[in-house]
C-alpha atoms as a PDB file:
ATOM      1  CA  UNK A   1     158.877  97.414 -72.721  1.00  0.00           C
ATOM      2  CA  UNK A   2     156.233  95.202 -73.963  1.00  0.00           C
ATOM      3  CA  UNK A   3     157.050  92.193 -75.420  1.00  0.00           C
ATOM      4  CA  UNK A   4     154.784  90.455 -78.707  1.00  0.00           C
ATOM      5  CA  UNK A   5     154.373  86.767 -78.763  1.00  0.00           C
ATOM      6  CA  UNK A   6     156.776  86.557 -81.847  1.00  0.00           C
ATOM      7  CA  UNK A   7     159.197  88.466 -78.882  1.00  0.00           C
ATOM      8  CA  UNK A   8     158.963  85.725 -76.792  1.00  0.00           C
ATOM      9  CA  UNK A   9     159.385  83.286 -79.698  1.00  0.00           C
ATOM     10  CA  UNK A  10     162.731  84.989 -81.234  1.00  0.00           C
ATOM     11  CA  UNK A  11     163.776  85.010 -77.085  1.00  0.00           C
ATOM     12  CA  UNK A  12     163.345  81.274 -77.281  1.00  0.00           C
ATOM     13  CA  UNK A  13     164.788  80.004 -80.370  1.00  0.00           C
ATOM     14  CA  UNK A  14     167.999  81.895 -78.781  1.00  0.00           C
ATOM     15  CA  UNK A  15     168.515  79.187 -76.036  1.00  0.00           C
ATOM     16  CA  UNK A  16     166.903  76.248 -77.375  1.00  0.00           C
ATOM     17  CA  UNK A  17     168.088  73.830 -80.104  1.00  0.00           C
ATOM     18  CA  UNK A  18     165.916  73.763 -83.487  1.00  0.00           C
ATOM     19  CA  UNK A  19     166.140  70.702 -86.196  1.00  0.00           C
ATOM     20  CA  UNK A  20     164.598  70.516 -89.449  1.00  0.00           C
ATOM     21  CA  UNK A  21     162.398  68.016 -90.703  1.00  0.00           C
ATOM     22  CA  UNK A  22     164.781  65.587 -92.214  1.00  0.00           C
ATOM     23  CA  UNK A  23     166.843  65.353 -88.824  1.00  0.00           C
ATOM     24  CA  UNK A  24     163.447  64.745 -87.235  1.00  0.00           C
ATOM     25  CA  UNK A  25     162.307  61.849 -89.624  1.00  0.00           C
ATOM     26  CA  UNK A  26     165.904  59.955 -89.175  1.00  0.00           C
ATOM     27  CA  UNK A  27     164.448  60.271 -85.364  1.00  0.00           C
ATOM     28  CA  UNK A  28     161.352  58.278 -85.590  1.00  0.00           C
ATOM     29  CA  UNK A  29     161.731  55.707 -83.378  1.00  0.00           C
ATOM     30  CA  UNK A  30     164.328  56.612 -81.999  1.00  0.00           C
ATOM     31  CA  UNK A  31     163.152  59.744 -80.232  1.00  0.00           C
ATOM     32  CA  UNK A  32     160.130  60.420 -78.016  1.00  0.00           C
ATOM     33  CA  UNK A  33     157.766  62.811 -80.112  1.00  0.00           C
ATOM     34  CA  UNK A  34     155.779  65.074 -78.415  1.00  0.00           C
ATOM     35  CA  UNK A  35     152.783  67.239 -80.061  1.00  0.00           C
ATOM     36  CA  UNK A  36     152.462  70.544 -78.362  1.00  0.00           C
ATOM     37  CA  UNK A  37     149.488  71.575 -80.084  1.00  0.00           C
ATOM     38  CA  UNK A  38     145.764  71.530 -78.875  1.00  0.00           C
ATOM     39  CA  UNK A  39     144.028  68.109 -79.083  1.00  0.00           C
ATOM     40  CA  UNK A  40     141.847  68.893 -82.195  1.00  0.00           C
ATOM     41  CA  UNK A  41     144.846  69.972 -84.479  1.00  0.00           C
ATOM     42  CA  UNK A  42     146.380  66.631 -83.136  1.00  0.00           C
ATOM     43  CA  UNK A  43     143.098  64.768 -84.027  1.00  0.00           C
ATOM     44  CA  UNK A  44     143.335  66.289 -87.264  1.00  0.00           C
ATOM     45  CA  UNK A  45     146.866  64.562 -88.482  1.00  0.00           C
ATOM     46  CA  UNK A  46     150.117  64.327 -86.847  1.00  0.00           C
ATOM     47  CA  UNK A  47     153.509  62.378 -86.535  1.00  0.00           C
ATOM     48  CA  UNK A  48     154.312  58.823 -86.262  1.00  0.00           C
ATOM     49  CA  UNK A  49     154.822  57.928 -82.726  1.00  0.00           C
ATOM     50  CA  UNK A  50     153.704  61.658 -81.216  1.00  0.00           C
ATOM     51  CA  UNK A  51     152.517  61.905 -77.732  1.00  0.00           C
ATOM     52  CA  UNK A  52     149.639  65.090 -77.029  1.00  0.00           C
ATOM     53  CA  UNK A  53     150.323  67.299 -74.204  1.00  0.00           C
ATOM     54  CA  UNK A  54     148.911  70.932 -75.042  1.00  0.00           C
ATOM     55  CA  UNK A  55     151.370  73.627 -74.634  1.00  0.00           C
ATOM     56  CA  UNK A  56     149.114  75.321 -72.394  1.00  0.00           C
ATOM     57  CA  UNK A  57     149.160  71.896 -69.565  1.00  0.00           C
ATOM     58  CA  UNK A  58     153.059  71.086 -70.528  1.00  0.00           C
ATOM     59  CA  UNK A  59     154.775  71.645 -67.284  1.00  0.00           C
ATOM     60  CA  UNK A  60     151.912  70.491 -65.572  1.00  0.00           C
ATOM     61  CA  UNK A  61     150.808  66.963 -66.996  1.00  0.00           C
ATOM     62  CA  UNK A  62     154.418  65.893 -68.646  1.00  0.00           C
ATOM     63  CA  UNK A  63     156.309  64.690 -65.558  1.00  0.00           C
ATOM     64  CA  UNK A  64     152.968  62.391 -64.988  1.00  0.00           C
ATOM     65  CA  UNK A  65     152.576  61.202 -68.342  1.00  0.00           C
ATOM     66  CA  UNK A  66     153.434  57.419 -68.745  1.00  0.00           C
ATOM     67  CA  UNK A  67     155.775  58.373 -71.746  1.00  0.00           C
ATOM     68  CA  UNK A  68     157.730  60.910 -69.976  1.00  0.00           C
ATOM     69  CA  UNK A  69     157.873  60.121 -66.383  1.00  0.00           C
ATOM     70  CA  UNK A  70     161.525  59.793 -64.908  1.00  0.00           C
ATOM     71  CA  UNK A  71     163.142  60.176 -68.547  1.00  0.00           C
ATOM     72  CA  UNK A  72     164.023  63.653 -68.345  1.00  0.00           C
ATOM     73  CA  UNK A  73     167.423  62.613 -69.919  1.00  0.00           C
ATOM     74  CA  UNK A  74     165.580  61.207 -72.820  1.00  0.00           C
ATOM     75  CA  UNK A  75     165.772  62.873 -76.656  1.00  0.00           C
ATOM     76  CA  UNK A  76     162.635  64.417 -76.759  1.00  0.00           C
ATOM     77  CA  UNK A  77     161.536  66.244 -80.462  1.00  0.00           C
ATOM     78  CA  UNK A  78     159.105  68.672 -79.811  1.00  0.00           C
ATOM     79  CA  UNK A  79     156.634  70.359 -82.409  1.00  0.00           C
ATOM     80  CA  UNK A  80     153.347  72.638 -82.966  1.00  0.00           C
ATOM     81  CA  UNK A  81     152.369  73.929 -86.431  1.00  0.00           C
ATOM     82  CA  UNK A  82     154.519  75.667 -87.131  1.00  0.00           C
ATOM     83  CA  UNK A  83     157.834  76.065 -84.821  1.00  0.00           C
ATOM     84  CA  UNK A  84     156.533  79.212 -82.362  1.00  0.00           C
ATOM     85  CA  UNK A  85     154.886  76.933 -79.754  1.00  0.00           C
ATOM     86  CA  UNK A  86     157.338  74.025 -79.556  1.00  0.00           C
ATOM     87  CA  UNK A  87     159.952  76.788 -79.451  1.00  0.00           C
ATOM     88  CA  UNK A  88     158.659  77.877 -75.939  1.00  0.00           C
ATOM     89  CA  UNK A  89     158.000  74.440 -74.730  1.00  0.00           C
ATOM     90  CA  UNK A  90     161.203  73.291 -75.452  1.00  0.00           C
ATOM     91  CA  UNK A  91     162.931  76.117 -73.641  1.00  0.00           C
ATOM     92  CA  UNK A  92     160.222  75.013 -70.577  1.00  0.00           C
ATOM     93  CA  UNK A  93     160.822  71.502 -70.447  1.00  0.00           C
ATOM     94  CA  UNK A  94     164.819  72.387 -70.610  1.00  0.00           C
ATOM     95  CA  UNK A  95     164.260  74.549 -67.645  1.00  0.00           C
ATOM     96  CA  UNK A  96     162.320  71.793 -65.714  1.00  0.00           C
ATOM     97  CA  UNK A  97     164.982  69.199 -66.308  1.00  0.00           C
ATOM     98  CA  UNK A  98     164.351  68.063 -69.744  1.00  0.00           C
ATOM     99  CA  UNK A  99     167.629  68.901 -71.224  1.00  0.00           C
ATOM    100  CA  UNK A 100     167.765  66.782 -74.466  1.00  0.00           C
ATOM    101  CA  UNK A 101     164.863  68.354 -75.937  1.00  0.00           C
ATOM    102  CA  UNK A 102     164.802  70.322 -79.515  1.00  0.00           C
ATOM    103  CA  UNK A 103     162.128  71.460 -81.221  1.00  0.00           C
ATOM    104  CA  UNK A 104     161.507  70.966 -84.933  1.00  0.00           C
ATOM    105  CA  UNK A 105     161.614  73.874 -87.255  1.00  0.00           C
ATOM    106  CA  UNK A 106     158.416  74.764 -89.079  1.00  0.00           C
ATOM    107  CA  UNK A 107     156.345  72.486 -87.675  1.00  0.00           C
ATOM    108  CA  UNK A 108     153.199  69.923 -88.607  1.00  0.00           C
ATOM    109  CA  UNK A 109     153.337  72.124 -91.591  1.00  0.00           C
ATOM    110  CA  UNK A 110     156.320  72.276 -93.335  1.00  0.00           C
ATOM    111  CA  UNK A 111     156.380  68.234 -92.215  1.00  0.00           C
ATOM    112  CA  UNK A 112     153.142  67.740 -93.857  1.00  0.00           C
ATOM    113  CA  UNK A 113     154.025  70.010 -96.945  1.00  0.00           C
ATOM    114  CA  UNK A 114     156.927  67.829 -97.407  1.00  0.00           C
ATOM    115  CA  UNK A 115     154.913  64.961 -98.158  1.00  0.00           C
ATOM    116  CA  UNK A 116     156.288  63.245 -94.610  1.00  0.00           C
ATOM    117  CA  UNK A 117     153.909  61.081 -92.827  1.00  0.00           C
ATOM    118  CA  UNK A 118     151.037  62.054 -91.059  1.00  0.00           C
ATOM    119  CA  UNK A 119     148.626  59.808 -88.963  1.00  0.00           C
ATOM    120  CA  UNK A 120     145.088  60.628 -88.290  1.00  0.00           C
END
């Protein structure tokens, strides 16, 4: 059976933790934020306090990053556009250790549609 990517999405969500945007804003600061999406989206606007690591590098560059490193235990919200990508990083980073880790439901999008906060 061949799975889609939406598959492998709806697989995730089922053994990760999602929040919505409100429980993610009462998080700022509190939280470490991490972008999952590719440098130019995260150019383009994102979240107070967010930290870039490209889904594509995650498992690769996070236990090396400076914001990361030896705080596996640490609340980490994780986002992309619009949920699909954080959904599989967060179920990545729980199975490398990072087991506080949620990802935010809908995304830069429904964040930014919201009227939230962006940087640039």
């Amino acid at each position: 059976m061949t799975l889609t990517p939406m598959d492998l999405v709806a697989q995730a969500k089922q053994h990760i933790t999602e929040i919505n945007i409100d429980d993610a804003k009462n998080e700022l600061g509190k939280s470490m934020i991490l972008d999952v999406r590719e440098p130019a989206e995260y150019t383009a606007g994102h979240l107070p306090g967010a930290v870039n690591i490209p889904r594509g590098v995650l498992e690769f560059k996070i236990g090396s990053h400076p914001d990361f490193q030896d705080r596996q235990g640490g609340k980490i919200i994780v986002y992309c556009q619009t949920g699909g990508r954080s959904a599989l990083a967060a179920e990545a980073l729980n199975k490398i250790g990072y087991n506080n880790t949620v990802s935010m439901a809908g995304g830069f999008k429904a964040w930014s549609d919201n009227g939230n906060e962006v940087k640039v």
